[in-house]
Protein backbone atom coordinates (compact mmCIF):
# COMPACT_ATOMS: atom_id res chain seq x y z
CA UNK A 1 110.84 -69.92 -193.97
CA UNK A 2 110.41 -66.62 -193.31
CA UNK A 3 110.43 -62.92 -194.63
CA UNK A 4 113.64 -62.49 -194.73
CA UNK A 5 113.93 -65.25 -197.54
CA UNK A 6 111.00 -63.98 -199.24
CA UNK A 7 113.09 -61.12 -199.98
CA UNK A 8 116.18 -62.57 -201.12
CA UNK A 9 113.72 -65.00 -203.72
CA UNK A 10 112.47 -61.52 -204.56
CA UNK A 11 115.49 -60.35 -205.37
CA UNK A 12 116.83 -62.93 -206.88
CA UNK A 13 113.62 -63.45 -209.37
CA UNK A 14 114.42 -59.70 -210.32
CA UNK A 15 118.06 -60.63 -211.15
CA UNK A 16 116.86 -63.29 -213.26
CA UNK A 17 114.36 -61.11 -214.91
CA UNK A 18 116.98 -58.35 -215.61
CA UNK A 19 119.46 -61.25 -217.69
CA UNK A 20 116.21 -63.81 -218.94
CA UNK A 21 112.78 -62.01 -218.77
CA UNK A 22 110.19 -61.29 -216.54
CA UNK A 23 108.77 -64.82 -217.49
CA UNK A 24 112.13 -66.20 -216.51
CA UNK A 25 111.77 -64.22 -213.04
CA UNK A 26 108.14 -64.69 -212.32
CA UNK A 27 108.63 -68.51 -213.04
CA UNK A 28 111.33 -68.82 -210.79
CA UNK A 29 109.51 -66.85 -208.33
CA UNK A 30 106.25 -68.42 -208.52
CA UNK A 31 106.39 -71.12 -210.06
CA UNK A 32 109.76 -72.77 -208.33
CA UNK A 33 109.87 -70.94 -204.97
CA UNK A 34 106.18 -70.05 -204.10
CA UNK A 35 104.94 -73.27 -206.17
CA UNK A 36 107.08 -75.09 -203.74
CA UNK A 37 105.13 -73.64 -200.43
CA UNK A 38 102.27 -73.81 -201.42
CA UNK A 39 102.11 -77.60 -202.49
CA UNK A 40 103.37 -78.15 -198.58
CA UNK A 41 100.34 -76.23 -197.29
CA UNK A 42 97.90 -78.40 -199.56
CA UNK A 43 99.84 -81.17 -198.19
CA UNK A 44 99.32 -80.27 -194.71
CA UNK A 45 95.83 -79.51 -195.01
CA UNK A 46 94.81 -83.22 -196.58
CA UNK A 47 96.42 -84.79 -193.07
CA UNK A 48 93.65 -82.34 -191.04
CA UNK A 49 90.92 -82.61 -194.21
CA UNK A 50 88.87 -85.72 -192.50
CA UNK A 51 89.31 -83.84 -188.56
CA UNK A 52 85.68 -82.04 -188.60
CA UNK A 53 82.89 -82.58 -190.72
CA UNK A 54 81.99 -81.16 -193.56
CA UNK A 55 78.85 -79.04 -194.38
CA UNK A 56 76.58 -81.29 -195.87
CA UNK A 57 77.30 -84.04 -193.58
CA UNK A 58 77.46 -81.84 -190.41
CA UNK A 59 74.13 -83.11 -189.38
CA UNK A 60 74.86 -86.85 -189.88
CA UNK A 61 78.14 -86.40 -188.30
CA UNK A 62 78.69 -88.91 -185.19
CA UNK A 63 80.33 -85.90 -183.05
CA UNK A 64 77.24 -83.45 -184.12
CA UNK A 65 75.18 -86.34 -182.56
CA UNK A 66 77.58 -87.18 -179.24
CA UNK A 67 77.54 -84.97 -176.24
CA UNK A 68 79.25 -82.75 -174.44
CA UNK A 69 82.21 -85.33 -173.46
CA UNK A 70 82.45 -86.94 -176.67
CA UNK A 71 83.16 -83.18 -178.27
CA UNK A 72 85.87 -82.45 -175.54
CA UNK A 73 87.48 -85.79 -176.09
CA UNK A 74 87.43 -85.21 -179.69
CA UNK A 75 89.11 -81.61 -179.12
CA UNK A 76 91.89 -83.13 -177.03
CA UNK A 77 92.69 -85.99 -179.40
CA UNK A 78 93.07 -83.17 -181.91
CA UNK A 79 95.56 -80.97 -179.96
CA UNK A 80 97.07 -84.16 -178.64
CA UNK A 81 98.07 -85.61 -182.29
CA UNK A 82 97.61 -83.01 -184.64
CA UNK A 83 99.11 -79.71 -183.64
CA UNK A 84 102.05 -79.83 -185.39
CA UNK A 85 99.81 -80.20 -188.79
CA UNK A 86 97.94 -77.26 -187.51
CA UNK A 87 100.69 -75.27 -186.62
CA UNK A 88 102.93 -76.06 -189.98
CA UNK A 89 99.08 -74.92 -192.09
CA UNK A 90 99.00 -71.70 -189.75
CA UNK A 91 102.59 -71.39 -191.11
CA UNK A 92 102.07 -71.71 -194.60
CA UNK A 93 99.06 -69.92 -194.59
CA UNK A 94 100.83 -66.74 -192.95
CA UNK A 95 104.17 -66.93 -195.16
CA UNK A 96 102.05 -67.57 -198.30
CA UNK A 97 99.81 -64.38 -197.32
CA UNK A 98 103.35 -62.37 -197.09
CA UNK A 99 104.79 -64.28 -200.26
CA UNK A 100 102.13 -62.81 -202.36
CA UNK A 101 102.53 -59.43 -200.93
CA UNK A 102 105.92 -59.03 -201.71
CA UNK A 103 105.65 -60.30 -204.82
CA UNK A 104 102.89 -58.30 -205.87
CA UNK A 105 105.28 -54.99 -204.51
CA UNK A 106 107.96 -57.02 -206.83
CA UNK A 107 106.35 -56.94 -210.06
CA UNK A 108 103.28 -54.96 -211.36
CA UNK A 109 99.84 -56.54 -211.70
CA UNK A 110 100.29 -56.77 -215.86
CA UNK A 111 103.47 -58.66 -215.20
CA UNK A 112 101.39 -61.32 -212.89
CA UNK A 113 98.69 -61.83 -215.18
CA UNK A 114 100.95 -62.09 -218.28
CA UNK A 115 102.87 -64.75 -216.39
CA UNK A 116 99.67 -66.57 -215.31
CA UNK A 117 98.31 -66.12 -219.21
CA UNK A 118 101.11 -67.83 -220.01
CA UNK A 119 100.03 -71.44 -219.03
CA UNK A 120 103.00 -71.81 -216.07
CA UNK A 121 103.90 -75.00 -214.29
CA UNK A 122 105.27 -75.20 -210.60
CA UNK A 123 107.69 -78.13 -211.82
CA UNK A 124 110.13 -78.15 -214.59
CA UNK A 125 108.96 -80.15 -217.38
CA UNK A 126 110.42 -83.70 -217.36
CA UNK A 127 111.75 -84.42 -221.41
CA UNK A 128 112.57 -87.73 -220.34
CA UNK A 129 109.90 -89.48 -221.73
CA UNK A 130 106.69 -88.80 -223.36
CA UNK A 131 104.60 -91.39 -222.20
CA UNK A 132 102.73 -90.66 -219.10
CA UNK A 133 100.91 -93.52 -216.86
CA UNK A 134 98.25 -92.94 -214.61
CA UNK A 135 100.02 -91.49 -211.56
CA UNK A 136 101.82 -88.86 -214.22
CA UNK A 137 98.39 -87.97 -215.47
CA UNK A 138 96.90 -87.40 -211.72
CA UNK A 139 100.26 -85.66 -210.66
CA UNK A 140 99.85 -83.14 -213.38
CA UNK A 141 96.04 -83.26 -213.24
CA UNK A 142 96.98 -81.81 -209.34
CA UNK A 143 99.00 -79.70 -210.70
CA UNK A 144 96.78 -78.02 -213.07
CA UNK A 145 94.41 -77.49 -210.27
CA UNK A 146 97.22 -75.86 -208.02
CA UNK A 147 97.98 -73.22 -210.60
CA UNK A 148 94.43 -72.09 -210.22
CA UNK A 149 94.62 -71.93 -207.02
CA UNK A 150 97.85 -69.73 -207.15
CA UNK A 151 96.05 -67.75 -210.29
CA UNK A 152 93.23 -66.66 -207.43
CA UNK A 153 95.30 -65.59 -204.70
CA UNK A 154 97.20 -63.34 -207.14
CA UNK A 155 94.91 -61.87 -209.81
């Protein structure tokens, strides 16, 4: 993906505003398109979320405790077998930082925040069926949280 695409879902969020809403537009833009991206970036960042220790166990941590060659092997293991999950969350992180931008230069502030105020979900709802079994519940438990997370980078 890249900026050039970002401007045609622009565009096309502003033609659906123009014949359904701004709500129409701003779900289709964020909550379809942008939704989208940004569930692949929290997807690439749980394959690299176990690579280096966290904060409170950094002092426990075997490779805080290893030397010098055990912290080099551990580096090239890394760039050996994960780089392309590093590169693909550099990715994401970049075209989500210019996603937001042009959305933001899209539609006003009071637009965004109405949209977000508005309880919006990055999936259409499923009418199917009402009951929901444990992986629904988690699955739109994640999703919940992910909306948040979009909420922050925008308001």
């Amino acid at each position: 993906m890249d900026n050039a695409q970002i401007k045609e879902f622009c565009e096309e969020a502003l033609k659906v505003s123009e014949t359904k809403g701004i709500q129409n537009g701003l779900s289709y833009l964020i909550g379809e398109k942008f939704g989208r991206s940004f569930l692949q970036l929290k997807k690439a960042r749980q394959k690299l979320q176990f690579l280096y220790p966290s904060e409170e166990a950094s002092d426990n941590h075997p490779l805080n405790k290893g030397g010098r060659t055990l912290k080099m092997s551990y580096a090239l293991a890394i760039q050996e077998h994960y780089s392309t999950p590093l590169e693909q969350v550099k990715h994401y992180e970049l075209f989500l930082k210019d996603f937001v931008a042009a959305i933001k230069n899209t539609f006003s502030q009071e637009d965004i925040r109405n949209y977000f105020d508005s309880s919006p979900q990055l999936s259409p709802e499923d009418e199917g069926s009402s009951d929901l079994d444990f992986s629904d519940v988690l699955q739109e438990a994640e999703e919940i949280l992910a909306v948040e997370e979009i909420k922050r980078l925008f308001l």
